[in-house]
Protein backbone atom coordinates (compact mmCIF):
# COMPACT_ATOMS: atom_id res chain seq x y z
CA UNK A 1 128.81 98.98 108.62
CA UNK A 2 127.44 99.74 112.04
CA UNK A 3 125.68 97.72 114.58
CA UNK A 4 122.35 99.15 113.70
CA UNK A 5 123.02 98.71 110.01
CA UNK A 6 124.17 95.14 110.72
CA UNK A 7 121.22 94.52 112.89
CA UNK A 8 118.27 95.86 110.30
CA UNK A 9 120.23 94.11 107.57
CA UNK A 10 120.15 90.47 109.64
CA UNK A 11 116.19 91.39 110.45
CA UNK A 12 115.39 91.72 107.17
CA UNK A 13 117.45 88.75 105.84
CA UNK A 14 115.37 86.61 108.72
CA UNK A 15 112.31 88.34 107.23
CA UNK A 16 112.97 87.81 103.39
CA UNK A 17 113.69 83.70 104.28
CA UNK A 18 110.80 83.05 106.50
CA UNK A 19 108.39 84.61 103.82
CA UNK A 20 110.07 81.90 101.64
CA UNK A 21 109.59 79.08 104.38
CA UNK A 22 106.15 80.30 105.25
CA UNK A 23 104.87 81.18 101.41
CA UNK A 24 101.24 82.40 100.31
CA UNK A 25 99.72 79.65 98.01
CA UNK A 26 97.02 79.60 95.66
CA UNK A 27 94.19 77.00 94.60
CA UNK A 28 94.07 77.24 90.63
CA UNK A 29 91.43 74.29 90.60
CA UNK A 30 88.25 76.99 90.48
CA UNK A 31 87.07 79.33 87.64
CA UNK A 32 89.43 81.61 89.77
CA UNK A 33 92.03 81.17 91.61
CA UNK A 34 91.01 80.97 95.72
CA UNK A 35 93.75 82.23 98.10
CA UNK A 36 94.38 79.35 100.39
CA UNK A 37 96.71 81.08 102.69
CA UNK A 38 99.81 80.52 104.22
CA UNK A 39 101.63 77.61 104.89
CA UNK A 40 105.34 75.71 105.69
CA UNK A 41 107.01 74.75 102.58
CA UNK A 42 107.35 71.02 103.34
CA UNK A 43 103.65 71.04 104.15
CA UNK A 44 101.44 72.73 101.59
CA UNK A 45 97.42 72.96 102.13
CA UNK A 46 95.16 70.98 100.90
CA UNK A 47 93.35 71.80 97.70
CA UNK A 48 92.98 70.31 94.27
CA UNK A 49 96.03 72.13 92.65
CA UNK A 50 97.24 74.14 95.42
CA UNK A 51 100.65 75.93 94.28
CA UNK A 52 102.57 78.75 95.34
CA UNK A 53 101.38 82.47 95.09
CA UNK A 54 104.33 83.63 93.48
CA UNK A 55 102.73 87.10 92.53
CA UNK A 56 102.08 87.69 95.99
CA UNK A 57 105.74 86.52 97.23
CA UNK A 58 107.47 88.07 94.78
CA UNK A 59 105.82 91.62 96.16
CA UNK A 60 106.77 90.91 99.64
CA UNK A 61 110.32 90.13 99.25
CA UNK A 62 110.25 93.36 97.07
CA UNK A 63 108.85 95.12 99.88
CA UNK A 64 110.97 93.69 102.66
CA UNK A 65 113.85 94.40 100.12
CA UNK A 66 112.93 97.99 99.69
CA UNK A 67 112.38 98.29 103.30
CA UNK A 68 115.39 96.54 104.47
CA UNK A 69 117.72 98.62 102.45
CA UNK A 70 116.09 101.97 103.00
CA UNK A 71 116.25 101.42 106.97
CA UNK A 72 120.00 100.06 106.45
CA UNK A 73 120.68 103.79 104.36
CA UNK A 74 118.76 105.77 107.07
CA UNK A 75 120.51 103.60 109.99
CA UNK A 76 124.45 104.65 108.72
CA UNK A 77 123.01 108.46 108.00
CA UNK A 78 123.56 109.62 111.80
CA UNK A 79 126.84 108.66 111.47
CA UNK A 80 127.98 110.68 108.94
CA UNK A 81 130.34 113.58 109.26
């Protein structure tokens, strides 16, 4: 793996865990449920039954994912023979 590679790869891993640190959450206590934002982990917002936005975490770790590993593949290209 080259330094590149090994540098996008770290980014995104730093990226992918402070999106799970710092996750969207969600106020189910309404008719609907009212985005509340983001917040630490150890220190979610008030609300009446604020919980975690998984929906909308589970499509940005899919897109840092996808992103992450197409920039790692398009990193170790130039190198190539």
């Amino acid at each position: 793996m080259t330094r590149p590679q090994k540098c996008l790869l770290t980014l995104g891993l730093l990226l992918f865990a402070a999106c799970g640190l710092y996750p969207p959450w969600v106020d189910n206590g309404y008719s609907r449920p009212q985005r509340v934002g983001w917040a630490r982990l150890t220190a979610p917002p008030q609300g009446y039954r604020v919980e975690i936005d998984w929906a909308r975490l589970g499509v940005l770790w899919a897109v840092t994912g996808v992103l992450t590993a197409g920039g790692v593949a398009l990193a170790g290209k130039g190198r190539e023979g």
